[in-house]
PDB file of N, CA and C in Angstrom:
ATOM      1  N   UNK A   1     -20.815  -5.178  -6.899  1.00  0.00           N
ATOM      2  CA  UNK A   1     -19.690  -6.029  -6.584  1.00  0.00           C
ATOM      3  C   UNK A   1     -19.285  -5.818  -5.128  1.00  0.00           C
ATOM      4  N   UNK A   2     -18.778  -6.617  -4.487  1.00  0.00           N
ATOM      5  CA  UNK A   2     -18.589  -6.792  -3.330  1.00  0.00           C
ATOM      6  C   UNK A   2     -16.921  -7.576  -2.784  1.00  0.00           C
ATOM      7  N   UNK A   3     -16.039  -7.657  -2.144  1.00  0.00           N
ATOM      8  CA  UNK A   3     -15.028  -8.012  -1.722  1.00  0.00           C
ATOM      9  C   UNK A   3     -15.275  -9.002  -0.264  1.00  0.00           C
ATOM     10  N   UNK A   4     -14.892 -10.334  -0.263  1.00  0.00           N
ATOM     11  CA  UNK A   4     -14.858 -11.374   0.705  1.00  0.00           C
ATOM     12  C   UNK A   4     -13.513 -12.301   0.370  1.00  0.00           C
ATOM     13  N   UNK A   5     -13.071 -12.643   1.557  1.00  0.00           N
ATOM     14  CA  UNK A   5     -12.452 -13.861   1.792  1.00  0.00           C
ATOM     15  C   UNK A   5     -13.085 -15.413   1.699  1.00  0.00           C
ATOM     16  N   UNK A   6     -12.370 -16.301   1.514  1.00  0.00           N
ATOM     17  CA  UNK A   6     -13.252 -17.736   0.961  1.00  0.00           C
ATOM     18  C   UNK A   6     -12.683 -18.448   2.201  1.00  0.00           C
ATOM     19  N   UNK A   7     -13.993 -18.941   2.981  1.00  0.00           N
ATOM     20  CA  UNK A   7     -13.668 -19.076   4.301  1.00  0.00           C
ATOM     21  C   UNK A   7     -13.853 -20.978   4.186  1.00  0.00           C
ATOM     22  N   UNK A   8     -14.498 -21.260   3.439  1.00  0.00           N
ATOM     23  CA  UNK A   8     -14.678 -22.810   2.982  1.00  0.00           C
ATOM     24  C   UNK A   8     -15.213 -23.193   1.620  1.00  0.00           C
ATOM     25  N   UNK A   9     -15.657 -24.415   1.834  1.00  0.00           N
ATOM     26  CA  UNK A   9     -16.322 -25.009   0.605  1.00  0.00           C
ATOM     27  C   UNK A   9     -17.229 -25.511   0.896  1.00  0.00           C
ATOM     28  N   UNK A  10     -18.556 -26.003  -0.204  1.00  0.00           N
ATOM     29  CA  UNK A  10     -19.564 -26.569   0.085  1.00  0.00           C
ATOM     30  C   UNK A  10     -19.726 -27.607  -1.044  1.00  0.00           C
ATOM     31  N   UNK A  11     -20.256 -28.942  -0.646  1.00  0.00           N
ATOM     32  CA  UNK A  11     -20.449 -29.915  -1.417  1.00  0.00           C
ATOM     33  C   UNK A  11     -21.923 -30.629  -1.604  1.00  0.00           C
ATOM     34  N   UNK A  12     -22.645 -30.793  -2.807  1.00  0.00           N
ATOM     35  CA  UNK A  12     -23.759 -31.076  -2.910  1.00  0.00           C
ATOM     36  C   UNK A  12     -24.190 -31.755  -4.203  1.00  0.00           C
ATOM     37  N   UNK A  13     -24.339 -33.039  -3.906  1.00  0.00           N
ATOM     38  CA  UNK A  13     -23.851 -34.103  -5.053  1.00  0.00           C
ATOM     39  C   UNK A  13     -25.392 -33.977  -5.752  1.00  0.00           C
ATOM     40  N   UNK A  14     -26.469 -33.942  -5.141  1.00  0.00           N
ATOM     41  CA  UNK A  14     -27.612 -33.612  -5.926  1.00  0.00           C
ATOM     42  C   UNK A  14     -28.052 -32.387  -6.022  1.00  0.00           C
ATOM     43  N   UNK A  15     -28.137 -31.063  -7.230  1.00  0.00           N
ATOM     44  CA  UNK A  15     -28.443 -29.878  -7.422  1.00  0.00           C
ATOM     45  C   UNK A  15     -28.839 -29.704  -8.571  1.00  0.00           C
ATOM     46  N   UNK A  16     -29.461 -28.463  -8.520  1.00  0.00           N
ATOM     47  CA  UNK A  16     -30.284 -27.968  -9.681  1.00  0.00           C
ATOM     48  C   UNK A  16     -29.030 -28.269 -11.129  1.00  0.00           C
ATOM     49  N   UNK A  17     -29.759 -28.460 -12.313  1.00  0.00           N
ATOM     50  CA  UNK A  17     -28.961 -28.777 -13.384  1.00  0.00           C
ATOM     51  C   UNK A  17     -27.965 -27.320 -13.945  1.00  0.00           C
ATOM     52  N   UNK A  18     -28.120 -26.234 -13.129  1.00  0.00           N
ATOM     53  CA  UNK A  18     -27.458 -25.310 -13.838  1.00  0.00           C
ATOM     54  C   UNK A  18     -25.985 -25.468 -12.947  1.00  0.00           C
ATOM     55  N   UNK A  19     -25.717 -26.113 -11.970  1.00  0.00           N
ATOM     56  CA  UNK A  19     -25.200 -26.228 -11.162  1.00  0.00           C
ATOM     57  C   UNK A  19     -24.257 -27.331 -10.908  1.00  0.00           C
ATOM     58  N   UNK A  20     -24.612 -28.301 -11.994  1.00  0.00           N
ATOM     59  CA  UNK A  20     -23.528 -29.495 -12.238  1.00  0.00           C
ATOM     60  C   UNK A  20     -22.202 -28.691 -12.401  1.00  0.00           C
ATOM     61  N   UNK A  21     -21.519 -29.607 -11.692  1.00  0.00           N
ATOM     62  CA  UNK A  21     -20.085 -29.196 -12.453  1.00  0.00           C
ATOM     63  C   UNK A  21     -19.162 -28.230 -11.480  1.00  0.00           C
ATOM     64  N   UNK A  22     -19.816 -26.948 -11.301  1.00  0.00           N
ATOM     65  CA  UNK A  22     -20.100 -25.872 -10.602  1.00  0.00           C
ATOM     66  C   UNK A  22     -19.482 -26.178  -9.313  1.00  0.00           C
ATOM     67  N   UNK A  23     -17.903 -25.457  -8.861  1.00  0.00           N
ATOM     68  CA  UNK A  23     -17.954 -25.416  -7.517  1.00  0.00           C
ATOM     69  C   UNK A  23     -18.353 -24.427  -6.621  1.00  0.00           C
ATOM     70  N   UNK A  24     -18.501 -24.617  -5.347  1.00  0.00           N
ATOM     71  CA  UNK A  24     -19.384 -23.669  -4.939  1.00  0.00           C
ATOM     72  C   UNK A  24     -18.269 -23.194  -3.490  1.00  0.00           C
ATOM     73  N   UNK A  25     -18.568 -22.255  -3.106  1.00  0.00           N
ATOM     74  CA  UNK A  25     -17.284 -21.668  -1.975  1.00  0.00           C
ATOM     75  C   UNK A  25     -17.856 -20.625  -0.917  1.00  0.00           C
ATOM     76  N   UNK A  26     -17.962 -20.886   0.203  1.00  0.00           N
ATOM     77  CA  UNK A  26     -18.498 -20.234   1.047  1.00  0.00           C
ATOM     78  C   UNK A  26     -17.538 -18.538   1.230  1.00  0.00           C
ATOM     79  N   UNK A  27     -18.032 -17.364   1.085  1.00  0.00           N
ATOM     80  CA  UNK A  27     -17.233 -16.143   0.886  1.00  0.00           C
ATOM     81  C   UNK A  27     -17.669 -15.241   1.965  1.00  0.00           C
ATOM     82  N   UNK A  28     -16.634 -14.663   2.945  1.00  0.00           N
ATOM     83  CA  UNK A  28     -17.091 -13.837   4.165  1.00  0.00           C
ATOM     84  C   UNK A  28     -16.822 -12.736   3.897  1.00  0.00           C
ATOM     85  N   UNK A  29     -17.882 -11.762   3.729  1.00  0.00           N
ATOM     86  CA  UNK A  29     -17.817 -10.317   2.995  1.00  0.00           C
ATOM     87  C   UNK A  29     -16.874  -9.837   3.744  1.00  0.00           C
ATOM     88  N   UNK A  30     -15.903  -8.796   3.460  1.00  0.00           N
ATOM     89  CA  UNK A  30     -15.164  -8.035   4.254  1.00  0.00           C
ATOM     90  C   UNK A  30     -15.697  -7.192   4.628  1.00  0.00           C
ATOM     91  N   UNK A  31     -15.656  -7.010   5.924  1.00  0.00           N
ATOM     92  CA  UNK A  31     -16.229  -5.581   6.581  1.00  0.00           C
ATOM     93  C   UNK A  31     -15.270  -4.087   6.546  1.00  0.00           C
ATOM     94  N   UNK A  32     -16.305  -2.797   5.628  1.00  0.00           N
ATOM     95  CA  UNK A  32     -15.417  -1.698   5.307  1.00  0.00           C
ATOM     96  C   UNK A  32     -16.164  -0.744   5.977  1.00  0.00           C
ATOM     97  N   UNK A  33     -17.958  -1.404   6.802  1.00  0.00           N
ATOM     98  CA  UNK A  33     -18.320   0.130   7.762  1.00  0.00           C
ATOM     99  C   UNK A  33     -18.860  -1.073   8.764  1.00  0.00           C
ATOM    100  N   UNK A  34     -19.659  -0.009   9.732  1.00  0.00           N
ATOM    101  CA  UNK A  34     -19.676  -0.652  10.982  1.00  0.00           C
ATOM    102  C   UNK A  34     -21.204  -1.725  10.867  1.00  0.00           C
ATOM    103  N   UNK A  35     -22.131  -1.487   9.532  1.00  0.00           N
ATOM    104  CA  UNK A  35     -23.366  -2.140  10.006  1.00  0.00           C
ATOM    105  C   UNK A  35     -23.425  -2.681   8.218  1.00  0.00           C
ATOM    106  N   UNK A  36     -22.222  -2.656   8.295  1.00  0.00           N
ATOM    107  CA  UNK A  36     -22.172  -4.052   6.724  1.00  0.00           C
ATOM    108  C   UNK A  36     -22.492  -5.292   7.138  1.00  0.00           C
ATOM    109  N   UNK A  37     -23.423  -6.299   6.492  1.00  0.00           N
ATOM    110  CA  UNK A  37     -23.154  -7.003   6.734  1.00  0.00           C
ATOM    111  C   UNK A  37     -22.148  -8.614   6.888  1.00  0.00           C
ATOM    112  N   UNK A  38     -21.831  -9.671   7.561  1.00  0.00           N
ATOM    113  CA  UNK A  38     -21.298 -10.228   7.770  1.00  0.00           C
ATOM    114  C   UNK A  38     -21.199 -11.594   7.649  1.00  0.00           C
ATOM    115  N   UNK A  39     -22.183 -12.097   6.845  1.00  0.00           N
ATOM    116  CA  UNK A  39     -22.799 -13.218   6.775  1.00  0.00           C
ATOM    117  C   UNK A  39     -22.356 -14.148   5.556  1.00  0.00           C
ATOM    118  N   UNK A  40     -21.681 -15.313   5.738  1.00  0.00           N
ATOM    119  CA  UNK A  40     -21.158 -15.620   4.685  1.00  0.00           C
ATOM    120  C   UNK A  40     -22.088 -16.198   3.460  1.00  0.00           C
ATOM    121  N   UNK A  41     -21.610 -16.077   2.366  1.00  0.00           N
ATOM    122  CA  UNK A  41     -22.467 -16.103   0.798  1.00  0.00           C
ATOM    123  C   UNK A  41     -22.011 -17.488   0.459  1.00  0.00           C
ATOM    124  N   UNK A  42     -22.775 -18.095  -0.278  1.00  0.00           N
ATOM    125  CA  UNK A  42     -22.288 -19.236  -1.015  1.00  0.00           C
ATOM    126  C   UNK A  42     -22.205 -18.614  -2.620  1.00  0.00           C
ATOM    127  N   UNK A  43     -20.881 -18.883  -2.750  1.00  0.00           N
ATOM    128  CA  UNK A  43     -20.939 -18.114  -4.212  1.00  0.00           C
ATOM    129  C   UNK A  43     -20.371 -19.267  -5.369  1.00  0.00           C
ATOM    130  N   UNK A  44     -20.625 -19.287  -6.541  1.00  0.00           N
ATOM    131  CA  UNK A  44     -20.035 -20.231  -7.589  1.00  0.00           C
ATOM    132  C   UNK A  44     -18.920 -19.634  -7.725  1.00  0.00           C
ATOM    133  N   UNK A  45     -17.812 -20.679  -8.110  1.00  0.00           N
ATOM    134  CA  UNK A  45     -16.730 -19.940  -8.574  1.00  0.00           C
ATOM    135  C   UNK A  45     -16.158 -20.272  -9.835  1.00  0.00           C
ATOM    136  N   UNK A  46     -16.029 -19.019 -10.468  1.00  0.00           N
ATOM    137  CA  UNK A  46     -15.974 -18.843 -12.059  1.00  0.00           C
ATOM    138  C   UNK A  46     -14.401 -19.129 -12.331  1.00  0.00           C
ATOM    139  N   UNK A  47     -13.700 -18.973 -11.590  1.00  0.00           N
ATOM    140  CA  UNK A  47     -12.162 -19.023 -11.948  1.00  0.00           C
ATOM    141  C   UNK A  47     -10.783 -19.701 -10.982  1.00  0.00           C
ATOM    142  N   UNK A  48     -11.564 -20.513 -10.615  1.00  0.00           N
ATOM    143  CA  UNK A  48     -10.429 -21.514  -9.771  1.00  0.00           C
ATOM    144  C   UNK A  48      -9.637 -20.834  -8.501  1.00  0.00           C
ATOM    145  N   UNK A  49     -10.626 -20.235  -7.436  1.00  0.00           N
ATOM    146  CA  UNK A  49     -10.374 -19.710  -6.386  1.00  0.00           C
ATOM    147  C   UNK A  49     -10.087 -20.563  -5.449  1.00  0.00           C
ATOM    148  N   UNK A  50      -9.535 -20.274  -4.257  1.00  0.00           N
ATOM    149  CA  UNK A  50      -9.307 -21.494  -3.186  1.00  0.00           C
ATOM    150  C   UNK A  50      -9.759 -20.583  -1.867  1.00  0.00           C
ATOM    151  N   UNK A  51      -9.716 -21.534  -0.658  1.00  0.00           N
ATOM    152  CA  UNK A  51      -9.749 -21.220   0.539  1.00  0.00           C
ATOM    153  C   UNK A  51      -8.945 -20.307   1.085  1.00  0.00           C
ATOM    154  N   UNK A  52      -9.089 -19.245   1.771  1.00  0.00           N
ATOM    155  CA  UNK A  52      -7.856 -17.995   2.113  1.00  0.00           C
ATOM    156  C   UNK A  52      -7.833 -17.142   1.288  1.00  0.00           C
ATOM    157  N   UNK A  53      -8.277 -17.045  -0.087  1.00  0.00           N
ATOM    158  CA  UNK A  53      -7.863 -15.925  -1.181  1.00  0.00           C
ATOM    159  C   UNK A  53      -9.413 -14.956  -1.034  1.00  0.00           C
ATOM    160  N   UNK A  54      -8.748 -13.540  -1.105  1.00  0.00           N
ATOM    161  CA  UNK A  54      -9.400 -12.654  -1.145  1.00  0.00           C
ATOM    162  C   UNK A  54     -10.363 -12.462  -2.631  1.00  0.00           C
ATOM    163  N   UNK A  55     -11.160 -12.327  -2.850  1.00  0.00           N
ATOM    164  CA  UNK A  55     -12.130 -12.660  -3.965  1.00  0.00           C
ATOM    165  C   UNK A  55     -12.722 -11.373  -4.144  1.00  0.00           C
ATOM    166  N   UNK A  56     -13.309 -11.180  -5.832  1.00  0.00           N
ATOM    167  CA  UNK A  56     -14.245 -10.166  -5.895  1.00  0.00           C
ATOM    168  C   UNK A  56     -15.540 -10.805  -6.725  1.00  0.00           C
ATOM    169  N   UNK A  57     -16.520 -10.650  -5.933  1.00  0.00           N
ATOM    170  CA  UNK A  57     -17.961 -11.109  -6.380  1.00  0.00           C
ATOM    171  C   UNK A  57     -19.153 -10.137  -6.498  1.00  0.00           C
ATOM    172  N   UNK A  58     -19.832 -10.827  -7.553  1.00  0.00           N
ATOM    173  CA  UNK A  58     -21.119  -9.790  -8.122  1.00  0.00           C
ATOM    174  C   UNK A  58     -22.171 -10.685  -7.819  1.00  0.00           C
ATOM    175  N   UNK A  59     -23.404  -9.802  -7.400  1.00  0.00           N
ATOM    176  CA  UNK A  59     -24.227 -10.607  -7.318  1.00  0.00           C
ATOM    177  C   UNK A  59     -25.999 -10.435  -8.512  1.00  0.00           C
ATOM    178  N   UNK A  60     -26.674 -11.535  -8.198  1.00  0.00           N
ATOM    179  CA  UNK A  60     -28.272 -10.980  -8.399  1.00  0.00           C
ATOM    180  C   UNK A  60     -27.967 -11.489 -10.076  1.00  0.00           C
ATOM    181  N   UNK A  61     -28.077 -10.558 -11.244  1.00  0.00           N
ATOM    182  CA  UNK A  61     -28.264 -10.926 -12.270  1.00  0.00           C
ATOM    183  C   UNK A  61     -26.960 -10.988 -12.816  1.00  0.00           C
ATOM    184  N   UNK A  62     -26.143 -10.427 -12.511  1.00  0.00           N
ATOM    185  CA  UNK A  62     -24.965 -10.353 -13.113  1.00  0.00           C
ATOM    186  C   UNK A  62     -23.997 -11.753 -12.695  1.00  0.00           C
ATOM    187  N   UNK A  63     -24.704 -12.832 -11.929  1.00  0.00           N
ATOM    188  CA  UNK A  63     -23.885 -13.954 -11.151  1.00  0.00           C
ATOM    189  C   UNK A  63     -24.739 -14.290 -12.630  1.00  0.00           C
ATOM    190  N   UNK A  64     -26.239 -14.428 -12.712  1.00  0.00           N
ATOM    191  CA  UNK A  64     -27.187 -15.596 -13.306  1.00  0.00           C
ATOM    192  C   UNK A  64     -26.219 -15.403 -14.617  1.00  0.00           C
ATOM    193  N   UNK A  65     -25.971 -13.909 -15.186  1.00  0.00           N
ATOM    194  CA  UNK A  65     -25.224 -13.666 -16.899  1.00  0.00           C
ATOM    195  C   UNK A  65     -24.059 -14.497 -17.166  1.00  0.00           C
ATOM    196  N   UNK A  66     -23.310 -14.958 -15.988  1.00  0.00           N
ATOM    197  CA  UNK A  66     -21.925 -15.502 -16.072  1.00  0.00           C
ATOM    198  C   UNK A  66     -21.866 -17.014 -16.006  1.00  0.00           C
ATOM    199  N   UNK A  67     -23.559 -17.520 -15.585  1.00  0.00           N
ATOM    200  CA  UNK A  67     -23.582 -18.937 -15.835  1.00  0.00           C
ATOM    201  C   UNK A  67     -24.445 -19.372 -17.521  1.00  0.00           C
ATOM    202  N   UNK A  68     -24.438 -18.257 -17.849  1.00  0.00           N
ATOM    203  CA  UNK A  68     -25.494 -18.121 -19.193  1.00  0.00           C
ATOM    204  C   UNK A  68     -26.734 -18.126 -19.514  1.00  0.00           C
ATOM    205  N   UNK A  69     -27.684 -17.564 -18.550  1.00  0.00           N
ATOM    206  CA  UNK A  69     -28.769 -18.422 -18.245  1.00  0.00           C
ATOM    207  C   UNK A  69     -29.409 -17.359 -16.929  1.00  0.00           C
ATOM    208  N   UNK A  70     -30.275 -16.200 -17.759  1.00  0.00           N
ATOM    209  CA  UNK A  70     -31.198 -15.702 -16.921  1.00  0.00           C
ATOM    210  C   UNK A  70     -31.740 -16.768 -15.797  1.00  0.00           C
ATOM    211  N   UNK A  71     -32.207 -17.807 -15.943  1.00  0.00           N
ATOM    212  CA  UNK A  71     -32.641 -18.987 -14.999  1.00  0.00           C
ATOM    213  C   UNK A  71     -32.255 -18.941 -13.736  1.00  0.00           C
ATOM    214  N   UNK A  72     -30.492 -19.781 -14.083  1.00  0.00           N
ATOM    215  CA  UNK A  72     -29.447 -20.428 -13.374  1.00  0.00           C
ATOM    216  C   UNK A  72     -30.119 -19.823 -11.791  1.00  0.00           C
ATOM    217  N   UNK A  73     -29.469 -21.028 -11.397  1.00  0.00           N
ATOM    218  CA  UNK A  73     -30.174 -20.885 -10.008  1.00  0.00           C
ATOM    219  C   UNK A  73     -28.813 -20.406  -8.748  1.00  0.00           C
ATOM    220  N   UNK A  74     -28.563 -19.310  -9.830  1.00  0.00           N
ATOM    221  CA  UNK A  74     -27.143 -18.976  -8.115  1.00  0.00           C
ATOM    222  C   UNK A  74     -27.574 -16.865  -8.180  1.00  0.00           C
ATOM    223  N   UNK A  75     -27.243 -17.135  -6.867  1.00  0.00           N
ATOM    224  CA  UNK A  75     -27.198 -15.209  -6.585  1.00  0.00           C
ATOM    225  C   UNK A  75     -25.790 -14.263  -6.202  1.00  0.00           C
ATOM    226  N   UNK A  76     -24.409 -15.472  -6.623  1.00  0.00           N
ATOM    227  CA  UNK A  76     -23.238 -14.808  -6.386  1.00  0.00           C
ATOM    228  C   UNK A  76     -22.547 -15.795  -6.766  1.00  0.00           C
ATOM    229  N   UNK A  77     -21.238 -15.007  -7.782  1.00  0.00           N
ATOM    230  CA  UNK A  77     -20.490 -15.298  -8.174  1.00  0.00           C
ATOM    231  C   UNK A  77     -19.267 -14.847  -7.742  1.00  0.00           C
ATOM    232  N   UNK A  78     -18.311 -15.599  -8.370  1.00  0.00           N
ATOM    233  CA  UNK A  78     -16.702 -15.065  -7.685  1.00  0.00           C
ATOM    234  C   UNK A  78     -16.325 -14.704  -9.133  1.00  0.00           C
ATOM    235  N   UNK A  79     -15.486 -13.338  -9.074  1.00  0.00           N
ATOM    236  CA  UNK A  79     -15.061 -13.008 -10.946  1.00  0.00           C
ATOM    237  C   UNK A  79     -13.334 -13.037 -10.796  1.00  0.00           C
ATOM    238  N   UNK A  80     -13.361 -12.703  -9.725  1.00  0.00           N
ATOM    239  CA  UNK A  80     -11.576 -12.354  -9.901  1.00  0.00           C
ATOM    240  C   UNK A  80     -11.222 -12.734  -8.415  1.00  0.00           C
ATOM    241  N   UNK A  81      -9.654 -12.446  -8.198  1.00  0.00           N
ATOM    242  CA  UNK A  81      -9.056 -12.779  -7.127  1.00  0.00           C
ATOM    243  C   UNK A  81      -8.404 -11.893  -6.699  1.00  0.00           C
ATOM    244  N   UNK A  82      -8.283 -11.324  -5.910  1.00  0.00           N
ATOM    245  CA  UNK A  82      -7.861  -9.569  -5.673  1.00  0.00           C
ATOM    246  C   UNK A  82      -6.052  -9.949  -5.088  1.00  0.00           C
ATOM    247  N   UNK A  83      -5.383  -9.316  -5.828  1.00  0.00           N
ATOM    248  CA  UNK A  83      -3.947  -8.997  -5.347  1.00  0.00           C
ATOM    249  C   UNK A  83      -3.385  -8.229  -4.702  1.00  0.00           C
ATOM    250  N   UNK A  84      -3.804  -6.792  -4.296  1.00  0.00           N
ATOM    251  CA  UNK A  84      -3.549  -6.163  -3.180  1.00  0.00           C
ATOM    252  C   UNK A  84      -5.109  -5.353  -3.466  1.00  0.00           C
ATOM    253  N   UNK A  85      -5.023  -4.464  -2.277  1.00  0.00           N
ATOM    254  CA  UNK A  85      -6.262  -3.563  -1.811  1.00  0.00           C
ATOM    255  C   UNK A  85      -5.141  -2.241  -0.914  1.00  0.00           C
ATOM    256  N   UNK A  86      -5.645  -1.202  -1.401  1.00  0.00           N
ATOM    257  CA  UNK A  86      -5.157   0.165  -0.904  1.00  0.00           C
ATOM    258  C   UNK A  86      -6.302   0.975  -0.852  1.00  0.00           C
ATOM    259  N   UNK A  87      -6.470   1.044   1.100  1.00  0.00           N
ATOM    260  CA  UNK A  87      -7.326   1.799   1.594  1.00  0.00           C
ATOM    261  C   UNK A  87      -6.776   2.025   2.869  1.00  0.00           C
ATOM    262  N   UNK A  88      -7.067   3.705   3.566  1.00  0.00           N
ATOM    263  CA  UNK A  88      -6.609   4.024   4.430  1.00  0.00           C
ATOM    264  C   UNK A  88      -7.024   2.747   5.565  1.00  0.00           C
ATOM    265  N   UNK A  89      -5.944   2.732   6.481  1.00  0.00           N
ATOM    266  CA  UNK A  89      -5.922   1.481   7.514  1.00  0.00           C
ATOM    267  C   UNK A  89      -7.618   1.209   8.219  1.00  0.00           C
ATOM    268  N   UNK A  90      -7.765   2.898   8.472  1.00  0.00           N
ATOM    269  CA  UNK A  90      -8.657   2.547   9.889  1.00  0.00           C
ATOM    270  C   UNK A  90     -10.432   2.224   9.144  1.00  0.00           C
ATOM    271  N   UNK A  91     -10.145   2.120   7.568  1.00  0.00           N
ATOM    272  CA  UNK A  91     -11.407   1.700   6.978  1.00  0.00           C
ATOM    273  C   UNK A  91     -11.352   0.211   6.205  1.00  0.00           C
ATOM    274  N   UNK A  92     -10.188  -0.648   6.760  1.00  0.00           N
ATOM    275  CA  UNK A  92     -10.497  -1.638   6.394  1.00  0.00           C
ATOM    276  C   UNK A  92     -10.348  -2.941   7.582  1.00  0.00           C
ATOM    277  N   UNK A  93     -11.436  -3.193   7.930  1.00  0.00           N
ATOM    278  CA  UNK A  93     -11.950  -3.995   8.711  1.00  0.00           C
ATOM    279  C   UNK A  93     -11.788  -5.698   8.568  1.00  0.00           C
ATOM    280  N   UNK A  94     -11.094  -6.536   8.700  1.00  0.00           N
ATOM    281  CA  UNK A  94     -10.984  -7.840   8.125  1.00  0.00           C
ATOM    282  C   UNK A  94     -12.047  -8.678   9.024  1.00  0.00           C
TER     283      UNK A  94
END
């Protein structure tokens, strides 16, 4: 699991069938060391997240388990929406 902000959205009217329906949300990992990377994820979102909200996402098989479907064609999901975070200052990097 991993912690990002939802920096946009993505729209794609023709996609794989596991994927109908399915919104999809661009997520910018938060940086907590110096050579994490930074690169934003396109992740499905399981629970009605928006733009600006801090998110917690899993990826690899545990995204494919939450669309039902070893198959499903996604590698990150959004599970929750984080309400605060408590970590000393100088290790959390936005």
């Amino acid at each position: 699991m991993w912690i990002g902000k939802i920096v946009g959205t993505l729209v794609a009217t023709p996609k794989d069938e596991t994927l109908v329906g399915k919104k999809l949300l661009f997520v910018q990992p938060m940086k907590f060391q110096q050579n994490q990377s930074r690169i934003p994820v396109v992740a499905v979102d399981t629970i009605g997240a928006g733009t600006g909200e801090i998110v917690l996402v899993v990826a690899g098989s545990s995204a494919r388990f939450l669309m039902g479907s070893s198959n499903a064609a996604v590698d990150a999901a959004i599970i929750g929406i984080v309400d605060n975070i408590e970590l000393k200052k100088e290790l959390l990097e936005e």
